[in-house]
C-alpha atoms as a PDB file:
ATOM      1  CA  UNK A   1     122.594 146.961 258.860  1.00  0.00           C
ATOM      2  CA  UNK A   2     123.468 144.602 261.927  1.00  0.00           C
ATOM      3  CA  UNK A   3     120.313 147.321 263.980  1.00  0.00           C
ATOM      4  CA  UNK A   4     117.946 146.287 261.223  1.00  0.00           C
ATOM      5  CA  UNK A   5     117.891 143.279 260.867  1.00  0.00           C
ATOM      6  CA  UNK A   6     117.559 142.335 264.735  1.00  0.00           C
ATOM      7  CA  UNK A   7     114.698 145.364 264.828  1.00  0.00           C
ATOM      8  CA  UNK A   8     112.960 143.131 262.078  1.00  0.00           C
ATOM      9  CA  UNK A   9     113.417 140.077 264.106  1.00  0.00           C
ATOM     10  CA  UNK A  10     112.172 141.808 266.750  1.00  0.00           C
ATOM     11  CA  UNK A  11     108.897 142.830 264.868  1.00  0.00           C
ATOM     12  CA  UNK A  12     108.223 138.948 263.710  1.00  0.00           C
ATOM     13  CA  UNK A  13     108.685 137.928 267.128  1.00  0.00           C
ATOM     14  CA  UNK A  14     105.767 140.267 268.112  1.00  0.00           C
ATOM     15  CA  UNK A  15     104.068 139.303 264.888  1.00  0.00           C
ATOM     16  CA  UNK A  16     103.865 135.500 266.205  1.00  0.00           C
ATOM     17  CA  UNK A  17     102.132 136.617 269.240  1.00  0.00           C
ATOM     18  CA  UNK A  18     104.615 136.175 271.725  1.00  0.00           C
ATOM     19  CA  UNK A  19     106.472 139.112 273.327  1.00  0.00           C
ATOM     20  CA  UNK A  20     108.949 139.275 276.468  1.00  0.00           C
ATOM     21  CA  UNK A  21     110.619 142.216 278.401  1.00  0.00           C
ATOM     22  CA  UNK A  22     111.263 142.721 281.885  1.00  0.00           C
ATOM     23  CA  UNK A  23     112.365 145.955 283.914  1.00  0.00           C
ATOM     24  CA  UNK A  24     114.759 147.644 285.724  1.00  0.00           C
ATOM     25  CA  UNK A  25     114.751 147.168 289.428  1.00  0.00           C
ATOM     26  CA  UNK A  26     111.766 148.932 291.032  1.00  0.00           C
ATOM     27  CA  UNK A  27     111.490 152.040 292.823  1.00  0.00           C
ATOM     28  CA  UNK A  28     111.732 152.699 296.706  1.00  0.00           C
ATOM     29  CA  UNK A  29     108.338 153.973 297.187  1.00  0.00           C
ATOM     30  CA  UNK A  30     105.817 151.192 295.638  1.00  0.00           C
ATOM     31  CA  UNK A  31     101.679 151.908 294.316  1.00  0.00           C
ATOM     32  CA  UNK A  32      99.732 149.537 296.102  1.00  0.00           C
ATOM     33  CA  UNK A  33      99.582 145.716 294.651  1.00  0.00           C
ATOM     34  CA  UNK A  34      96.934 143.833 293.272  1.00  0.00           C
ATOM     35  CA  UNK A  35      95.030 141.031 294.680  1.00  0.00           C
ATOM     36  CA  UNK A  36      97.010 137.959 293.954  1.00  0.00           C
ATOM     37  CA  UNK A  37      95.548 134.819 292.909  1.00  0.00           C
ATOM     38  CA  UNK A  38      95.948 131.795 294.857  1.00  0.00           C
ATOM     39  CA  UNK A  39      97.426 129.767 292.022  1.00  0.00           C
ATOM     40  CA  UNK A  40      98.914 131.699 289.385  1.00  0.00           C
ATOM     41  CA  UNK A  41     101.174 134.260 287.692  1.00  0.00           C
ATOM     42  CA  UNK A  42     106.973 142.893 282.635  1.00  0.00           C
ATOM     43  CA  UNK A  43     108.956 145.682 280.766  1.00  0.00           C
ATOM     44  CA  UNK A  44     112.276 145.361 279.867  1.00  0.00           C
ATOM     45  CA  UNK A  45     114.870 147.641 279.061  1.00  0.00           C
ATOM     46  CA  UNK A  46     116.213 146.049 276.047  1.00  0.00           C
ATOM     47  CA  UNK A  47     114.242 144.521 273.304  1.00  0.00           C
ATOM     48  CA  UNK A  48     114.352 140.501 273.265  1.00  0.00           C
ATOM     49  CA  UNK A  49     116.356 140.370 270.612  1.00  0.00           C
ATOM     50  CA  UNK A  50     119.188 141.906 272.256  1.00  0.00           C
ATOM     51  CA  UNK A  51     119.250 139.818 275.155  1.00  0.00           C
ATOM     52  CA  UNK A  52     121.667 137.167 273.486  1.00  0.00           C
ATOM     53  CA  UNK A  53     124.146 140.002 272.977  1.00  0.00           C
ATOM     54  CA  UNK A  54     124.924 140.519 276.583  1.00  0.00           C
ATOM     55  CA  UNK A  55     127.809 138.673 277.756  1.00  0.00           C
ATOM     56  CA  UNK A  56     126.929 134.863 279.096  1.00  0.00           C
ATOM     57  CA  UNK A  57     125.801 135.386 282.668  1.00  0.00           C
ATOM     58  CA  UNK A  58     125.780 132.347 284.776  1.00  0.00           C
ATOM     59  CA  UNK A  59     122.219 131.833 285.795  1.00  0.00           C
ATOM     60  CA  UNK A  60     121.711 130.743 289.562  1.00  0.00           C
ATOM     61  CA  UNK A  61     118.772 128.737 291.303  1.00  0.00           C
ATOM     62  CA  UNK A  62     117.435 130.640 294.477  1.00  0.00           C
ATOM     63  CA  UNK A  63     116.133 128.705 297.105  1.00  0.00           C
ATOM     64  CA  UNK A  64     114.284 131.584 298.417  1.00  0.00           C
ATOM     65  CA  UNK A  65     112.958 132.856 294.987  1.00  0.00           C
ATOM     66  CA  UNK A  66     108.858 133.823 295.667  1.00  0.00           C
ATOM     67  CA  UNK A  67     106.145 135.525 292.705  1.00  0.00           C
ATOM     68  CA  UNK A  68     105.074 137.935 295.469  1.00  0.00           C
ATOM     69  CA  UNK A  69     102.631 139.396 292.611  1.00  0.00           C
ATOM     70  CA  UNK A  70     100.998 137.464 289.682  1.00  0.00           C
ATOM     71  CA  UNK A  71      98.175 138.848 287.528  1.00  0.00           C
ATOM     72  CA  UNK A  72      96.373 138.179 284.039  1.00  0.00           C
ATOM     73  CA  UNK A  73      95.918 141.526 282.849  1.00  0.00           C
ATOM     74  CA  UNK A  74      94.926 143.807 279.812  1.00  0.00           C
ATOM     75  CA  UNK A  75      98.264 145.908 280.026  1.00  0.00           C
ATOM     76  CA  UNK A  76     101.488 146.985 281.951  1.00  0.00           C
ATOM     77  CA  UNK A  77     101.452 150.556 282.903  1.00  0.00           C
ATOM     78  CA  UNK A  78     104.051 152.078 285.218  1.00  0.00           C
ATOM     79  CA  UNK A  79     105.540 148.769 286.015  1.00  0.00           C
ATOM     80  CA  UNK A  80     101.849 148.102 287.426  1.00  0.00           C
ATOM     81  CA  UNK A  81      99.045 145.422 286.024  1.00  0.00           C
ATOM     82  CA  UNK A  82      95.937 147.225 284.409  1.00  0.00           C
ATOM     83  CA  UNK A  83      92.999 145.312 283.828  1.00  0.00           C
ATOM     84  CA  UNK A  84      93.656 142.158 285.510  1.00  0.00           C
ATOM     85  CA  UNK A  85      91.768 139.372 286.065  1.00  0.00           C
ATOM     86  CA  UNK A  86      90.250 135.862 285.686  1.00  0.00           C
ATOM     87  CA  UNK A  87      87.652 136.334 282.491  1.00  0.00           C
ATOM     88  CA  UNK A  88      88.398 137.913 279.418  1.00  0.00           C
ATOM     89  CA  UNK A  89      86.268 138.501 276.158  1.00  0.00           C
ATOM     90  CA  UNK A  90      87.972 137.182 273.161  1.00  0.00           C
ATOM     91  CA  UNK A  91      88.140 140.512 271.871  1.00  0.00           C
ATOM     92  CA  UNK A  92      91.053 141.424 274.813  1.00  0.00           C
ATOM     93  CA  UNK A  93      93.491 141.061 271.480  1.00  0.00           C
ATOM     94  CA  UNK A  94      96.072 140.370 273.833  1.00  0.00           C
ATOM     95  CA  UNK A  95      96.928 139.725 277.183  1.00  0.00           C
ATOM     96  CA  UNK A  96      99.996 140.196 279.410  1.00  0.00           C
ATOM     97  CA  UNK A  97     100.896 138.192 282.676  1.00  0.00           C
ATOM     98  CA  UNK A  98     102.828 140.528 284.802  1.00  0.00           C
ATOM     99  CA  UNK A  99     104.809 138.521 288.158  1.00  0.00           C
ATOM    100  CA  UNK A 100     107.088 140.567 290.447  1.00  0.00           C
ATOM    101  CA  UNK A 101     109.275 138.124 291.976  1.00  0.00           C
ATOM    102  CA  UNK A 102     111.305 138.265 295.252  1.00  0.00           C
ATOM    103  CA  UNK A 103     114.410 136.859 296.702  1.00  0.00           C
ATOM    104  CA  UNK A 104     116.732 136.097 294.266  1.00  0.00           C
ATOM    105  CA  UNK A 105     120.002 136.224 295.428  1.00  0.00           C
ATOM    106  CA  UNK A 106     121.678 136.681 292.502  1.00  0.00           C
ATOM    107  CA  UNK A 107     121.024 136.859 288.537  1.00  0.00           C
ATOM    108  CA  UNK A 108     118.569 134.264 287.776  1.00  0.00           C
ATOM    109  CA  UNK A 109     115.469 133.452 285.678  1.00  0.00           C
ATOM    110  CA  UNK A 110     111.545 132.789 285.481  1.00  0.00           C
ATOM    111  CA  UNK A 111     109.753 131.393 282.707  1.00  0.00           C
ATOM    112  CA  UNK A 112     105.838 131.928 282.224  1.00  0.00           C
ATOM    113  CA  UNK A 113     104.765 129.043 280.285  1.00  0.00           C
ATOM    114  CA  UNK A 114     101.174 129.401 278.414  1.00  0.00           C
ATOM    115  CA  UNK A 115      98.927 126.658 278.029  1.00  0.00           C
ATOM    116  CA  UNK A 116      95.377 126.538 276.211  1.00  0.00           C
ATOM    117  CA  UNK A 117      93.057 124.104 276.848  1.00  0.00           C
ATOM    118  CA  UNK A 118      96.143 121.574 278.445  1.00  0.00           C
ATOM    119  CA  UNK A 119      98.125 122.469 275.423  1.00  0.00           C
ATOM    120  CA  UNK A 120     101.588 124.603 275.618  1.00  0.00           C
ATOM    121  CA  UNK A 121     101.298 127.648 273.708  1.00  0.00           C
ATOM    122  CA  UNK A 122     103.886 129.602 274.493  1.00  0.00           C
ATOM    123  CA  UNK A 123     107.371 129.080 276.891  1.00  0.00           C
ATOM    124  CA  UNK A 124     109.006 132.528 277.426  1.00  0.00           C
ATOM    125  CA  UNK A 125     112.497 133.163 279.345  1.00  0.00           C
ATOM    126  CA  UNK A 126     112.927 136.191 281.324  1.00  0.00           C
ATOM    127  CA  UNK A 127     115.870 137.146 283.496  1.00  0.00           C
ATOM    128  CA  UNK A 128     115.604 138.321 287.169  1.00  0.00           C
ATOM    129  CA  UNK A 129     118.541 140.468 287.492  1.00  0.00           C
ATOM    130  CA  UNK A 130     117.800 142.056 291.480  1.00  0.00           C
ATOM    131  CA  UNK A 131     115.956 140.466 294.627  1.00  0.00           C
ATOM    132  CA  UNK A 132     112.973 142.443 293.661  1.00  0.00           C
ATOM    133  CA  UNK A 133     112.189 142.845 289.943  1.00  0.00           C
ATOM    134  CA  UNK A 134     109.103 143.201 288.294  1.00  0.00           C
ATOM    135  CA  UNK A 135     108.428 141.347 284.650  1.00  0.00           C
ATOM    136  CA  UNK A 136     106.119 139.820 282.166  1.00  0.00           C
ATOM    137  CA  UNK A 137     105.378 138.750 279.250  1.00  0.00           C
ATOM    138  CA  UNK A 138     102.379 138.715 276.425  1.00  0.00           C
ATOM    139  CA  UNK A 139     100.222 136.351 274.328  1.00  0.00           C
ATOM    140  CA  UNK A 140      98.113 137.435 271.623  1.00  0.00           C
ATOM    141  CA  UNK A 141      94.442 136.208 272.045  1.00  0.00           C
ATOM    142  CA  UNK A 142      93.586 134.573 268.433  1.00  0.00           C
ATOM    143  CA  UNK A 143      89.555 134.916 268.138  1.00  0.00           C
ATOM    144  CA  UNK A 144      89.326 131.198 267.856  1.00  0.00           C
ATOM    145  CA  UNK A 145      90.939 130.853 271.546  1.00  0.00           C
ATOM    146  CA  UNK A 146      87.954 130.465 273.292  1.00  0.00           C
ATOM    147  CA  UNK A 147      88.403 128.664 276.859  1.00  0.00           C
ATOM    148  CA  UNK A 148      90.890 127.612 279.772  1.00  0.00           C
ATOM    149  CA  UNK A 149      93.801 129.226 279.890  1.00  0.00           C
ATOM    150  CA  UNK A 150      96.779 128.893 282.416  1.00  0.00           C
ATOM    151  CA  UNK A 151     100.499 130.791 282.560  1.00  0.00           C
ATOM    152  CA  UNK A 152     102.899 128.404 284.970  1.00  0.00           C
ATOM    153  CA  UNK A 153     105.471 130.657 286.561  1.00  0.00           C
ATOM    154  CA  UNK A 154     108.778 128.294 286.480  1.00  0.00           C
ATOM    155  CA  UNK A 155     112.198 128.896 288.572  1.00  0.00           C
ATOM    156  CA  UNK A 156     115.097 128.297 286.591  1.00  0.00           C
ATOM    157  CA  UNK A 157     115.103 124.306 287.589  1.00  0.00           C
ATOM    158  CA  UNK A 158     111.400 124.124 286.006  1.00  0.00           C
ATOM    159  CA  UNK A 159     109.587 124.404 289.410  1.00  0.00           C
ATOM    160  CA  UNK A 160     105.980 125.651 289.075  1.00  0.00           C
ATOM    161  CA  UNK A 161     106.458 128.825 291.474  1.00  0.00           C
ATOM    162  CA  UNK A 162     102.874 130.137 290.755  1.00  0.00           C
ATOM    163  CA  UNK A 163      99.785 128.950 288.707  1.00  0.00           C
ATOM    164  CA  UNK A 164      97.645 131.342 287.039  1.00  0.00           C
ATOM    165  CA  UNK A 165      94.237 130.181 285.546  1.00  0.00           C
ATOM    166  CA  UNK A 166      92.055 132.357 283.342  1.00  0.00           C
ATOM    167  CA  UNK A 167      89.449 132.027 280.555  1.00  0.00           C
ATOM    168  CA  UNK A 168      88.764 133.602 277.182  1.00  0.00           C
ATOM    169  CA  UNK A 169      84.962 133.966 276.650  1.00  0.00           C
ATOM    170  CA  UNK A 170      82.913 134.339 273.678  1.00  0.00           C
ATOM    171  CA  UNK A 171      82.187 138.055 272.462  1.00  0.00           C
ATOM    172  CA  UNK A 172      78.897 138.954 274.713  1.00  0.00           C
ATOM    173  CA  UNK A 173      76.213 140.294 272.924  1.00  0.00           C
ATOM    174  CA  UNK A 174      74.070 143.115 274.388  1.00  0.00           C
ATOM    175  CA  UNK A 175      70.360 144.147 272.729  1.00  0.00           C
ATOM    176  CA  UNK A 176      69.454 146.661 273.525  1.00  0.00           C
ATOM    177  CA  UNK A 177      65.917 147.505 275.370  1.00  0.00           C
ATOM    178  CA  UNK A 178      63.542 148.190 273.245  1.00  0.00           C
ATOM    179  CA  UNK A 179      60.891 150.894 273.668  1.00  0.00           C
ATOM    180  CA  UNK A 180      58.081 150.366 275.339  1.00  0.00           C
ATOM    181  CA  UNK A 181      54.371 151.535 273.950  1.00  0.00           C
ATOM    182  CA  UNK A 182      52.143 152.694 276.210  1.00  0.00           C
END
């Protein structure tokens, strides 16, 4: 009963639009990284509802803690961005912001805060449990959420460690060319 009821917690959290995991540490051999944008910023193993059952970890600042990788993107596949970038149709549904952050000396944690138009939208925790790990988190794109957007990548003190800016554009309309008479 105890499994239900935090797997239907689980779905309202995703219902809301907000979703967090992060992964497990990442493998020796790496694919090659995106571009990373000058200013701005991942799959867990256990759902976000479980993360209050682990025991209380003390969380640590690192003075050395860097978002090697940021990206907007369409999707996380293989621990990888897909689809990133700075422009997005409205129709994107949803979009993820994947960081992979380095030098964390111990257990510690990020937080990618969304903002629309200047406005928080979303403030998502998400631990950093090696000195490399790969994570993100998602925001579903409502069709009236047309504009500047921004995720702040924060160290556990609230320090902005990475800015990402993006925008949501209207739906583009193609016509299509019509025949020509001769």
């Amino acid at each position: 009963m105890k499994k239900l009821i935090i797997l239907i917690l689980v779905v309202m959290t995703m219902c809301l639009g907000v979703q967090a995991t992060c992964q497990a540490q990442e493998p020796a051999t790496q694919p090659q990284e995106p571009a990373v944008q000058p200013q701005e910023p991942a799959v867990q193993t256990q759902e976000p509802a479980m993360q209050t059952q682990e025991p209380a970890r003390e969380v640590q600042q690192d003075a050395q803690l860097e978002v090697s990788v940021a990206a907007i993107c369409r999707d996380v596949l293989d621990r990888e961005p897909d689809g990133y970038g700075t422009s997005f149709p409205v129709s994107v549904g949803k979009l993820y912001c994947f960081t992979k952050v380095t030098g964390a000396q111990s257990p510690t944690q990020i937080t990618h805060v969304w903002f629309f138009d200047g406005n928080e939208r979303a403030r998502v925790d998400l631990a950093v449990k090696s000195s490399s790990w790969r994570t993100y988190s998602s925001k579903i794109i409502q069709p009236h959420e047309i504009g500047k957007w921004r995720v702040d990548v924060e160290d556990f003190a609230g320090n902005v460690l990475k800015r990402l800016e993006f925008e949501v554009a209207p739906q583009q309309v193609t016509i299509p060319n019509e025949p020509k008479e001769n």
